[in-house]
C-alpha atoms as a PDB file:
ATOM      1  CA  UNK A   1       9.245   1.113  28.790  1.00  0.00           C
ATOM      2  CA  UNK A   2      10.669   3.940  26.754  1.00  0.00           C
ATOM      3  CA  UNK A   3      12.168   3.287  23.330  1.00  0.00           C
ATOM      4  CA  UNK A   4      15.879   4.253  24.764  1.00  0.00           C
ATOM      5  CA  UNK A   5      15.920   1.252  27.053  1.00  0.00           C
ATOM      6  CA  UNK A   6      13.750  -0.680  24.335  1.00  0.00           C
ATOM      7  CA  UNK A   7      16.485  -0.124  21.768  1.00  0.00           C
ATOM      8  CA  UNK A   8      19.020  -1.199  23.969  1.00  0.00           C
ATOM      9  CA  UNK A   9      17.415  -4.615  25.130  1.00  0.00           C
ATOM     10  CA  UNK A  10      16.700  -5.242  21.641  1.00  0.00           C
ATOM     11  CA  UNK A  11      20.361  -5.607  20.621  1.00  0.00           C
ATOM     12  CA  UNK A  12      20.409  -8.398  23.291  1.00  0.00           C
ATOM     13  CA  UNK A  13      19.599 -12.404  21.629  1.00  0.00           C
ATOM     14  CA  UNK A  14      18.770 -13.823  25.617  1.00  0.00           C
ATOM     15  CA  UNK A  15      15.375 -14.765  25.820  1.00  0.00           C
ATOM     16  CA  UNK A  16      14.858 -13.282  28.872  1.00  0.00           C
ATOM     17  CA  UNK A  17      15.025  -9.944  27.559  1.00  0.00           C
ATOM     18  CA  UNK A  18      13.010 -10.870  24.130  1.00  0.00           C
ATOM     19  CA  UNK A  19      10.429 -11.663  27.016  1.00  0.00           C
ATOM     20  CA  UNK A  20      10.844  -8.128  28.356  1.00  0.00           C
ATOM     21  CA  UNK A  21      10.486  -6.481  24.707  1.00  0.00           C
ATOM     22  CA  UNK A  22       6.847  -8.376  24.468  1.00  0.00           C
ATOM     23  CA  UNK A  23       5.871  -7.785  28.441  1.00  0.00           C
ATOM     24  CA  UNK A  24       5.677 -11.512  28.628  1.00  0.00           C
ATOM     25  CA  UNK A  25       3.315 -12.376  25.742  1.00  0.00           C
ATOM     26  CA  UNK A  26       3.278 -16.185  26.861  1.00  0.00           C
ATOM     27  CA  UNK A  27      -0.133 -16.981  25.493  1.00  0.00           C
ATOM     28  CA  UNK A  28      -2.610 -16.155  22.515  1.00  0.00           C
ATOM     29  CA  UNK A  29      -4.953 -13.518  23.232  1.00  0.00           C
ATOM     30  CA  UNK A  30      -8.423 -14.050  22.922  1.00  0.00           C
ATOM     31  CA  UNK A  31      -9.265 -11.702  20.322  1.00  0.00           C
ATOM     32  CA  UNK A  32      -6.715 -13.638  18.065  1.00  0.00           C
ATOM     33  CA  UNK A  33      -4.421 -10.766  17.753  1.00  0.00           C
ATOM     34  CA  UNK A  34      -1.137 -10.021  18.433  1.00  0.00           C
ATOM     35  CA  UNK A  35       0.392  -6.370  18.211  1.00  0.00           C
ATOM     36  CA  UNK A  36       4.268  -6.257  18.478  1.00  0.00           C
ATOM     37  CA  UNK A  37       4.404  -2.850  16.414  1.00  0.00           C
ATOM     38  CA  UNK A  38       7.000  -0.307  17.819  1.00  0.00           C
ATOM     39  CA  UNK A  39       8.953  -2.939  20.518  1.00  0.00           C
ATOM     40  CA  UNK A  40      12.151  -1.873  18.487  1.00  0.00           C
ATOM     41  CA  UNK A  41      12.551  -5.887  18.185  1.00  0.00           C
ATOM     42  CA  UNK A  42      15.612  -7.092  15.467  1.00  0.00           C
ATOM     43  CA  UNK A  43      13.841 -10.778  15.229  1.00  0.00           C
ATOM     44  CA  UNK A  44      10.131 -12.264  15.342  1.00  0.00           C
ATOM     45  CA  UNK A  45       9.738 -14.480  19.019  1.00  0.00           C
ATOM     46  CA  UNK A  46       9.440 -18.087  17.935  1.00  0.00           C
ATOM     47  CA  UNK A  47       6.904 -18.647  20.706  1.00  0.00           C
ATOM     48  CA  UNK A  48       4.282 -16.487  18.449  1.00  0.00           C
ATOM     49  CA  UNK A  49       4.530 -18.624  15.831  1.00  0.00           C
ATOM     50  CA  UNK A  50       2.975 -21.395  18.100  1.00  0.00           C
ATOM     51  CA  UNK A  51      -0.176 -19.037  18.232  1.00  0.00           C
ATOM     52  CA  UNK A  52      -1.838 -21.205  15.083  1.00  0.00           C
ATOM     53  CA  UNK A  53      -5.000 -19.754  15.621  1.00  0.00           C
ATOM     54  CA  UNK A  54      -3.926 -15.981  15.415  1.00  0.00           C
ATOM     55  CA  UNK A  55      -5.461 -13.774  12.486  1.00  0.00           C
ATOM     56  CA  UNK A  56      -4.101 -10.986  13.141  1.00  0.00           C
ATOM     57  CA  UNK A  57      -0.659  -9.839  13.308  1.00  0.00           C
ATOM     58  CA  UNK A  58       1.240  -6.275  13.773  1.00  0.00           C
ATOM     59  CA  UNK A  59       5.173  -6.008  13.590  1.00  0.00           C
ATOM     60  CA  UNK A  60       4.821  -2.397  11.878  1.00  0.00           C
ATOM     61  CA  UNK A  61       7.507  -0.020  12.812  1.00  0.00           C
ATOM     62  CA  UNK A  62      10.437  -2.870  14.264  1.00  0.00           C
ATOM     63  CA  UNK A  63      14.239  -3.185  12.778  1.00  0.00           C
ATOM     64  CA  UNK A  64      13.143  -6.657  10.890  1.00  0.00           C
ATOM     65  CA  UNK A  65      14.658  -7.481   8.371  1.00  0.00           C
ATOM     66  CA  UNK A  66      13.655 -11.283   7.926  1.00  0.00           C
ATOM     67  CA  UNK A  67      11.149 -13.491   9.517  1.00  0.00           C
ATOM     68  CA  UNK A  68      11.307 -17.625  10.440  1.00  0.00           C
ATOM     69  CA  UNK A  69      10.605 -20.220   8.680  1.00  0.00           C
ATOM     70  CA  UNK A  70       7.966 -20.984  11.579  1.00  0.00           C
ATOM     71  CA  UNK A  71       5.868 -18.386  10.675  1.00  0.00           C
ATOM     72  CA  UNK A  72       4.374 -20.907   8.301  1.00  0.00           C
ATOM     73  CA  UNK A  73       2.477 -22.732  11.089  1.00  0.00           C
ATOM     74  CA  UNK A  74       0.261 -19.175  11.095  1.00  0.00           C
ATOM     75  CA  UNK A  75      -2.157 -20.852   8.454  1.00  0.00           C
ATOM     76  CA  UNK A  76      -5.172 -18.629  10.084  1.00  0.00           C
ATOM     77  CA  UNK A  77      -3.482 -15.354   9.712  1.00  0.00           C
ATOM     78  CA  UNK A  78      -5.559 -12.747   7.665  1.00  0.00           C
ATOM     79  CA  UNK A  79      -3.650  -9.735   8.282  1.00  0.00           C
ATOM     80  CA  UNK A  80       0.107  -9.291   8.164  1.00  0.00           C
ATOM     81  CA  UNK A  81       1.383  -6.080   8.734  1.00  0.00           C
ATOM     82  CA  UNK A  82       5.252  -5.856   8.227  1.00  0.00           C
ATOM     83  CA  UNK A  83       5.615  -1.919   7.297  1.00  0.00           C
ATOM     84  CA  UNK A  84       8.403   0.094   8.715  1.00  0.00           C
ATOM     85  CA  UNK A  85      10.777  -2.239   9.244  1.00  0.00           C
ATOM     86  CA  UNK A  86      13.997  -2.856   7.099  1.00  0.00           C
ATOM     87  CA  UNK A  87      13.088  -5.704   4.806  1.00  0.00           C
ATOM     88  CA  UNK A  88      15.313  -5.929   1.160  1.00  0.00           C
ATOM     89  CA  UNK A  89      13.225  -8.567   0.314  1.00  0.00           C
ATOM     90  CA  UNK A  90       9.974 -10.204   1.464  1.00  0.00           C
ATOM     91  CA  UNK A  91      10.563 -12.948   3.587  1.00  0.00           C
ATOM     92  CA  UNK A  92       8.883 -16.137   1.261  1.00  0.00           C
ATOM     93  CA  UNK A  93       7.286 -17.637   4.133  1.00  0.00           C
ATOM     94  CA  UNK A  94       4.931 -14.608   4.059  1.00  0.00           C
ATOM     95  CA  UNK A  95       3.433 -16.391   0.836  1.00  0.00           C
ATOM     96  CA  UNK A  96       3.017 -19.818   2.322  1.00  0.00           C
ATOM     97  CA  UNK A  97      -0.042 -18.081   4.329  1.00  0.00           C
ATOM     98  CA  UNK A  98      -2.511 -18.253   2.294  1.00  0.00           C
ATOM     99  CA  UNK A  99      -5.470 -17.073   4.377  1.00  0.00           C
ATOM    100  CA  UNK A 100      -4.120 -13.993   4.102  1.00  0.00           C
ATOM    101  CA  UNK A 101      -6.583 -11.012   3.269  1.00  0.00           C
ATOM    102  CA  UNK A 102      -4.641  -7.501   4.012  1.00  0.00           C
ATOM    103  CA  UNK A 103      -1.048  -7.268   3.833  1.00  0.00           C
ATOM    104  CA  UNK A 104       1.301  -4.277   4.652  1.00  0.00           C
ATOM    105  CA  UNK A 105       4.469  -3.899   3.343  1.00  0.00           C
ATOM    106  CA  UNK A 106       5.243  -0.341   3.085  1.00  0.00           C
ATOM    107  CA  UNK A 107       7.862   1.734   4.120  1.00  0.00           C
ATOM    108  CA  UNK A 108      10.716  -0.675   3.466  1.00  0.00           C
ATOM    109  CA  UNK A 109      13.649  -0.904   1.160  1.00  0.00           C
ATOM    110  CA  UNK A 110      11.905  -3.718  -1.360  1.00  0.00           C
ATOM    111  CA  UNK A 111      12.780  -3.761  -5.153  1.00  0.00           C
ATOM    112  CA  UNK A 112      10.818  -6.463  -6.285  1.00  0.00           C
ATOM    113  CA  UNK A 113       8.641  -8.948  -5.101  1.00  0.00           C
ATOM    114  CA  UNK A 114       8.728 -12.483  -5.733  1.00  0.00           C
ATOM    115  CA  UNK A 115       6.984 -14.780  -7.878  1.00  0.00           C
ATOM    116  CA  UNK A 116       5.510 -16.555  -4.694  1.00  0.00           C
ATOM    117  CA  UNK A 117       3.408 -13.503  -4.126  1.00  0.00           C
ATOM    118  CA  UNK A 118       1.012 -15.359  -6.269  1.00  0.00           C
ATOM    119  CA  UNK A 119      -0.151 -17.878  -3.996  1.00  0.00           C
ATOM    120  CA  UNK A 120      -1.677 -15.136  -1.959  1.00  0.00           C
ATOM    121  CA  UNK A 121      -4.929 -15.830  -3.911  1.00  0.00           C
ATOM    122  CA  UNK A 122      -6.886 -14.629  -0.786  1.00  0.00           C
ATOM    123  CA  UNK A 123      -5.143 -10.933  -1.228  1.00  0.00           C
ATOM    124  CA  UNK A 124      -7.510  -8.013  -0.979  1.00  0.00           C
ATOM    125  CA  UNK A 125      -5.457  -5.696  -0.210  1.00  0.00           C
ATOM    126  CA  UNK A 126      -1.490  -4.751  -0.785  1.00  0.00           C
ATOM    127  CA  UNK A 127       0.204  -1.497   0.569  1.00  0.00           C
ATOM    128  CA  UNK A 128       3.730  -1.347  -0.905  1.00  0.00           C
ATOM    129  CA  UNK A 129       4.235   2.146  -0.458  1.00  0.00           C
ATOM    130  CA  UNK A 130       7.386   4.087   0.059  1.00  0.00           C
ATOM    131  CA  UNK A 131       9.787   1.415  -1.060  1.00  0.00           C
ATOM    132  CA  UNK A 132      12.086   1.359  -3.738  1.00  0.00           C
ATOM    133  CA  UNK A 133      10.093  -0.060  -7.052  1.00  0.00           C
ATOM    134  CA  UNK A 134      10.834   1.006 -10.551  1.00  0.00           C
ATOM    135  CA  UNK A 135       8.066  -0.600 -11.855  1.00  0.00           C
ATOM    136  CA  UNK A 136       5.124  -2.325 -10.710  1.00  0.00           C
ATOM    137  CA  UNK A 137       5.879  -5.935 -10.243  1.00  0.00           C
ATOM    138  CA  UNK A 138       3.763  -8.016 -12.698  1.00  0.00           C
ATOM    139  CA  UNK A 139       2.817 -11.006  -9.871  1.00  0.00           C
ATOM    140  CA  UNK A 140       0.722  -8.241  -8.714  1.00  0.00           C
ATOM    141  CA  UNK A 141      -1.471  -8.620 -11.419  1.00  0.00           C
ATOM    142  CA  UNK A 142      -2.078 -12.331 -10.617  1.00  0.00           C
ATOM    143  CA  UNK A 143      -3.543 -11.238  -7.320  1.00  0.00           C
ATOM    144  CA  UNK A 144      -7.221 -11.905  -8.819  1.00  0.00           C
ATOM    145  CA  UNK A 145      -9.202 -10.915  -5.570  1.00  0.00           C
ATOM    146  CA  UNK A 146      -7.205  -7.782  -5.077  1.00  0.00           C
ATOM    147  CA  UNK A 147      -9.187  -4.376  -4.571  1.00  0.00           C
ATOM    148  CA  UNK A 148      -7.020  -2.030  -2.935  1.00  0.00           C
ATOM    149  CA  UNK A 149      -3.679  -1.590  -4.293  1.00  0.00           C
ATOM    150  CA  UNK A 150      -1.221   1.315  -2.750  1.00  0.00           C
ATOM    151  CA  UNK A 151       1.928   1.503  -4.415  1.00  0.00           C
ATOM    152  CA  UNK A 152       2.511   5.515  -3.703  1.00  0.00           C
ATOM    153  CA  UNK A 153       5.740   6.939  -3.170  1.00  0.00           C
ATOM    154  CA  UNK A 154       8.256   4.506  -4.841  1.00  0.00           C
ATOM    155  CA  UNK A 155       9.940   4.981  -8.370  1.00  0.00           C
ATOM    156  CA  UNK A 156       6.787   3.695 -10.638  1.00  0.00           C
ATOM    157  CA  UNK A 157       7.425   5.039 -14.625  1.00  0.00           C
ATOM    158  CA  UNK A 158       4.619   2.833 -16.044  1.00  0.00           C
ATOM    159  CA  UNK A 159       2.056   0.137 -14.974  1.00  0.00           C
ATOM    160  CA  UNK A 160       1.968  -3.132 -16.787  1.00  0.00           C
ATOM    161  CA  UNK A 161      -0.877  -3.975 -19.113  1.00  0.00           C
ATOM    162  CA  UNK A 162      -1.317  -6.782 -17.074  1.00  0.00           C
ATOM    163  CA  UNK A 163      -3.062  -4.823 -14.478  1.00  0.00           C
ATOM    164  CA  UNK A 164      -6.610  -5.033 -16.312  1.00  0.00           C
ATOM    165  CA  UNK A 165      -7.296  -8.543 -15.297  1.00  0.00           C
ATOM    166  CA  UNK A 166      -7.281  -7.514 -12.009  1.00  0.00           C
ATOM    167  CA  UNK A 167     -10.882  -6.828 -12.117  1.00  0.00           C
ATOM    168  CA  UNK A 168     -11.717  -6.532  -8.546  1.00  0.00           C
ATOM    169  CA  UNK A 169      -9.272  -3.866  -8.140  1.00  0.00           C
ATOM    170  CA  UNK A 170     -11.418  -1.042  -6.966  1.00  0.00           C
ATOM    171  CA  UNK A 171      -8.561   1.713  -5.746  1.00  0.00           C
ATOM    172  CA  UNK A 172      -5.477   2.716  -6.225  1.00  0.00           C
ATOM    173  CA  UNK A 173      -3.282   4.891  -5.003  1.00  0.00           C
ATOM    174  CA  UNK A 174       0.059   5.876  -7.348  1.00  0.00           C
ATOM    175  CA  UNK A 175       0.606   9.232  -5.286  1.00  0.00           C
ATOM    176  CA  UNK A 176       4.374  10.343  -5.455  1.00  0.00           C
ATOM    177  CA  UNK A 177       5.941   8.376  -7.999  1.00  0.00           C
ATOM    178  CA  UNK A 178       7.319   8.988 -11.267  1.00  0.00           C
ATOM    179  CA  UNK A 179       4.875   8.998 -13.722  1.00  0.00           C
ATOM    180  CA  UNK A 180       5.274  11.496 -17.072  1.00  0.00           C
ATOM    181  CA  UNK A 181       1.894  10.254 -18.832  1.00  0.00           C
ATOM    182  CA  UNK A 182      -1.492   8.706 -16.909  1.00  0.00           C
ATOM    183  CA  UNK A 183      -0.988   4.940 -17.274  1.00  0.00           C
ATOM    184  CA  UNK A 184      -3.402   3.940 -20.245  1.00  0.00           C
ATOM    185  CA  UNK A 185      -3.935   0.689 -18.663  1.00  0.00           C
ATOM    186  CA  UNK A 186      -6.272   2.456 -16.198  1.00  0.00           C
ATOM    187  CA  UNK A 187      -8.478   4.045 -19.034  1.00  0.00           C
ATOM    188  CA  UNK A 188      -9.311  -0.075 -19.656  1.00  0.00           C
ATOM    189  CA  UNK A 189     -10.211  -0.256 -16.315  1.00  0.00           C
ATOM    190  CA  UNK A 190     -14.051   0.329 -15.973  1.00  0.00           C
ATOM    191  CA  UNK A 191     -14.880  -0.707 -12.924  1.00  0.00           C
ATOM    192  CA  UNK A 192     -12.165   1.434 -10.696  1.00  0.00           C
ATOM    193  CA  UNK A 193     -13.849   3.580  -8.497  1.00  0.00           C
ATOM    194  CA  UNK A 194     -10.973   5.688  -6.829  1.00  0.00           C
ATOM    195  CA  UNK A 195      -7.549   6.521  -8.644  1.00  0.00           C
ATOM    196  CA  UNK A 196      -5.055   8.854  -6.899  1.00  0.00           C
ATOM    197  CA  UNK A 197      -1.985  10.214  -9.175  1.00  0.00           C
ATOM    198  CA  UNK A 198      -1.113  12.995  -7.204  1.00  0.00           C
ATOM    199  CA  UNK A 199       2.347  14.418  -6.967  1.00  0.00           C
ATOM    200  CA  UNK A 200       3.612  12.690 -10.608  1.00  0.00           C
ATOM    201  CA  UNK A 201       4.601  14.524 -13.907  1.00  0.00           C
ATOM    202  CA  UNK A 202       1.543  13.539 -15.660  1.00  0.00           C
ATOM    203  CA  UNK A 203       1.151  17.102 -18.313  1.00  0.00           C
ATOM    204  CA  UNK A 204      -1.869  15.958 -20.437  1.00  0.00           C
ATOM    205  CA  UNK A 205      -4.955  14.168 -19.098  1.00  0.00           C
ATOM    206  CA  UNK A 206      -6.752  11.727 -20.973  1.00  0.00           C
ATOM    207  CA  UNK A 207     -11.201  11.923 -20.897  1.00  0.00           C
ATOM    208  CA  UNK A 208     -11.799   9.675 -17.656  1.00  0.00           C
ATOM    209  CA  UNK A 209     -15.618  10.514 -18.653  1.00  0.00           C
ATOM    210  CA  UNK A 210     -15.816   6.668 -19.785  1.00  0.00           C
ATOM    211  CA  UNK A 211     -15.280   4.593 -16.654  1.00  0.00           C
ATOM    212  CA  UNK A 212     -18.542   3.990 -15.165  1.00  0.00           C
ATOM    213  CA  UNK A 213     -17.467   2.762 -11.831  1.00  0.00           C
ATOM    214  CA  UNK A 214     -15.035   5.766 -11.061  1.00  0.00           C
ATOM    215  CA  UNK A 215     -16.711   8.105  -8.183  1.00  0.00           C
ATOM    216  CA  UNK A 216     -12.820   9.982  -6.912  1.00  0.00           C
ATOM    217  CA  UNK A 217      -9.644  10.769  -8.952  1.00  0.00           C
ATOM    218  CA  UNK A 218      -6.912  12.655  -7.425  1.00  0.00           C
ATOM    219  CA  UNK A 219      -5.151  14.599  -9.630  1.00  0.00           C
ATOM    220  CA  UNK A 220      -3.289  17.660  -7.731  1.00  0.00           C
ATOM    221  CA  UNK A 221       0.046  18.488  -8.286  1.00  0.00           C
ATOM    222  CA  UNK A 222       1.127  17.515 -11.489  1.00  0.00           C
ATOM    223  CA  UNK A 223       2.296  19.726 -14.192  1.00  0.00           C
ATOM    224  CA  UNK A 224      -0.415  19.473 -16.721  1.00  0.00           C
ATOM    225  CA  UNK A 225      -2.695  21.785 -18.705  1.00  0.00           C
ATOM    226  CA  UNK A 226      -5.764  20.412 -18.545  1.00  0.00           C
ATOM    227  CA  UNK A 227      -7.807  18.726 -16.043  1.00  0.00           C
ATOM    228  CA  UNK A 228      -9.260  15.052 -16.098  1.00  0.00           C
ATOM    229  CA  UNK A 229     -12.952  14.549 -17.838  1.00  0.00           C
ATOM    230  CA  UNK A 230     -15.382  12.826 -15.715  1.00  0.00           C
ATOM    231  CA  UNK A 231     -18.816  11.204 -15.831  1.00  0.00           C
ATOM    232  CA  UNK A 232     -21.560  13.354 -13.426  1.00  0.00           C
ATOM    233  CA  UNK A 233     -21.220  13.114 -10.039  1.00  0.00           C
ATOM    234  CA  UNK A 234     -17.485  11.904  -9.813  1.00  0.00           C
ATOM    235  CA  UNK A 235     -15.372  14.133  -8.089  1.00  0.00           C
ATOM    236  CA  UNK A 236     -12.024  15.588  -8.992  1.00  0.00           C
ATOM    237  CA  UNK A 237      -9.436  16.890  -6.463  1.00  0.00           C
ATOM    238  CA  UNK A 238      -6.858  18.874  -8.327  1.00  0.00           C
ATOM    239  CA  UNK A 239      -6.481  22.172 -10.420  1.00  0.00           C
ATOM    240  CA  UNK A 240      -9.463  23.254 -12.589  1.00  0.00           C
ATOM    241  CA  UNK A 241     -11.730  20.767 -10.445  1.00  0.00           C
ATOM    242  CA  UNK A 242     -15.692  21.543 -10.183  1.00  0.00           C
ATOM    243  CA  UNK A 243     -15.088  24.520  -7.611  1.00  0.00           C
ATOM    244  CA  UNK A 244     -12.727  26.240 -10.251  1.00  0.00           C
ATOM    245  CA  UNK A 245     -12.715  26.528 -14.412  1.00  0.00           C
ATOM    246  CA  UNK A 246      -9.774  25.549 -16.134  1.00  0.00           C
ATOM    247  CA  UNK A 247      -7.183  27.889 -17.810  1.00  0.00           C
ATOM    248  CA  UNK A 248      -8.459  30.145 -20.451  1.00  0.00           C
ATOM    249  CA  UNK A 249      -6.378  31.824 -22.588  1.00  0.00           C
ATOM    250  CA  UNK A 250      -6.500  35.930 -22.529  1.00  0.00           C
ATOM    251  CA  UNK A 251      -4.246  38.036 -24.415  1.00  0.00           C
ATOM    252  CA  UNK A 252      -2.235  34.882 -25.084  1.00  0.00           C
ATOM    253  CA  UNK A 253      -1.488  34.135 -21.614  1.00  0.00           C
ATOM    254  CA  UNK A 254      -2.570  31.091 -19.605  1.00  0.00           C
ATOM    255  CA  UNK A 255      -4.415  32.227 -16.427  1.00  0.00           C
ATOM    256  CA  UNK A 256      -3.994  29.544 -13.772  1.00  0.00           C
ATOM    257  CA  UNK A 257      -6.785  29.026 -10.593  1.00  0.00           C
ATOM    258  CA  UNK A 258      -5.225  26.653  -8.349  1.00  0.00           C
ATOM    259  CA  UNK A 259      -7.154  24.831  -5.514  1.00  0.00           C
ATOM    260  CA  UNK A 260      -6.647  25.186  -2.204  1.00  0.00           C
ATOM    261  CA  UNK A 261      -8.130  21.738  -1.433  1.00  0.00           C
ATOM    262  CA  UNK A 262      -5.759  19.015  -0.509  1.00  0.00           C
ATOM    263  CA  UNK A 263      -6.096  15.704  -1.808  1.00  0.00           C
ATOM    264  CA  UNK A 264      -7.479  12.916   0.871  1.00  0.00           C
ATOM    265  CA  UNK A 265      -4.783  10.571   1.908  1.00  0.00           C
ATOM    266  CA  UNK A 266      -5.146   7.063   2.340  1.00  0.00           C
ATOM    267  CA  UNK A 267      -7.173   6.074   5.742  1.00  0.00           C
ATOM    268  CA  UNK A 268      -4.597   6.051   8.688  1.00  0.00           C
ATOM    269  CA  UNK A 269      -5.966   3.367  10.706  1.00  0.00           C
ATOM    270  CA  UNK A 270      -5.575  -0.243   9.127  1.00  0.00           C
ATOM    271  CA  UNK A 271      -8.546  -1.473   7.512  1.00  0.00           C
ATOM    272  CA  UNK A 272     -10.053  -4.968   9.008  1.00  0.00           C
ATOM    273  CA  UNK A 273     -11.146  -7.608   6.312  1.00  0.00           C
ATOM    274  CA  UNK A 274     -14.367  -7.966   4.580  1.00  0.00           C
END
């Protein structure tokens, strides 16, 4: 069905063309998942919600913009992937499943997220990228299993102390946000292995040479003078990384070397739970 005639049907409430949108999804599939992503759908089919042994579910890339109380009866879902759509706020039921291992949320329009995030105490993983945060919402921090956090491309000025006690947290990924200085919090942060601040206004980097666990830090494009210290054998992408040496000054001018390598992005495909 092409996403003309998709986009059309969608507009339409009758049931029999919901049933057309999901090419008569009338039962659970065996492999316990369920991928609705890209069906251009405007609300979530009840009938899925009747599915109580799913664990996986895909609604990525829809025109959502809430979700049914029903959605509750999904105590067995582990992975919840609601990014693209058009949400302004996450839907609470979301945090009534609390099996829940990976959740995707970017791409949206959220703000904030709610306190009720923190019954999520299964969370391993959080994309909230590309939405509209000013600051990192402090119920993330009560996430105590959490090891992947991506919170890249919103509005993020600072990260709250709070964020050391998440001390699972392995990555994270603050590419494209709005950061003038490299959040001090993280320097506390021993055991992070992969930090991305790419694309920030970060001028001055602190000595990273102290964190034991960290093996990747992504620097590039930011205006600063200086690159990131490291421990041997972690590896910097950014200016003035181990292929280049930083500026020296000759004749009172700053020489610049910039590298041509681009930093890695986060994996495309959707991770599966540990």
């Amino acid at each position: 069905m092409g996403n003309s005639l998709k986009a059309i049907v969608a507009f339409v409430p009758s049931n029999e063309c919901q049933k057309y949108l999901l090419e008569d999804l009338e039962e659970m599939p065996v492999d316990k998942m369920v991928d609705l992503s890209g069906r251009q759908l405007r609300r979530l089919p009840l009938h899925i919600c009747s599915f109580r042994e799913l664990v996986k579910l895909y609604l990525s890339d829809n025109n959502l913009n809430h979700l049914p109380p029903e959605l509750e009866q999904l105590q067995n879902l582990q992975i919840l992937a609601l990014d693209f759509n058009n949400f302004k706020a996450l839907p609470l039921v979301v945090c009534t499943l609390k099996q829940l291992c990976i959740l995707y949320l970017g791409n949206n329009k959220l703000c904030s997220l709610p306190l009720e995030l923190r019954l999520l105490q299964n969370l391993k993983t959080l994309w909230i990228e590309s939405n509209c945060l000013q600051c990192l919402p402090e119920v993330v921090c009560e996430l105590s299993l959490l090891k992947t956090l991506h919170a890249g491309s919103n509005a993020l000025r600072t990260l709250p102390a709070q964020l050391q006690c998440l001390q699972e947290l392995r990555t994270i990924w603050l590419s494209g946000n709005l950061l003038s200085e490299f959040p001090p919090v993280l320097l506390d942060m021993p055991f992070l292995e992969v930090i991305d601040v790419d694309r920030n206004s970060i001028r001055f980097f602190p000595s990273l040479a102290h964190l034991p666990g960290l093996k990747l830090v992504i620097y590039d494009h930011n205006p600063c003078r200086n690159a990131p210290k490291v421990a041997k054998g972690v590896r910097r992408v950014g200016r003035w990384s181990e292929e280049t040496p930083e500026p020296r000054k000759r004749s009172g001018a700053v020489i610049e070397i910039t590298l041509d390598e681009k930093p890695s992005p986060p994996p495309a495909t959707k991770p599966e739970p540990e």
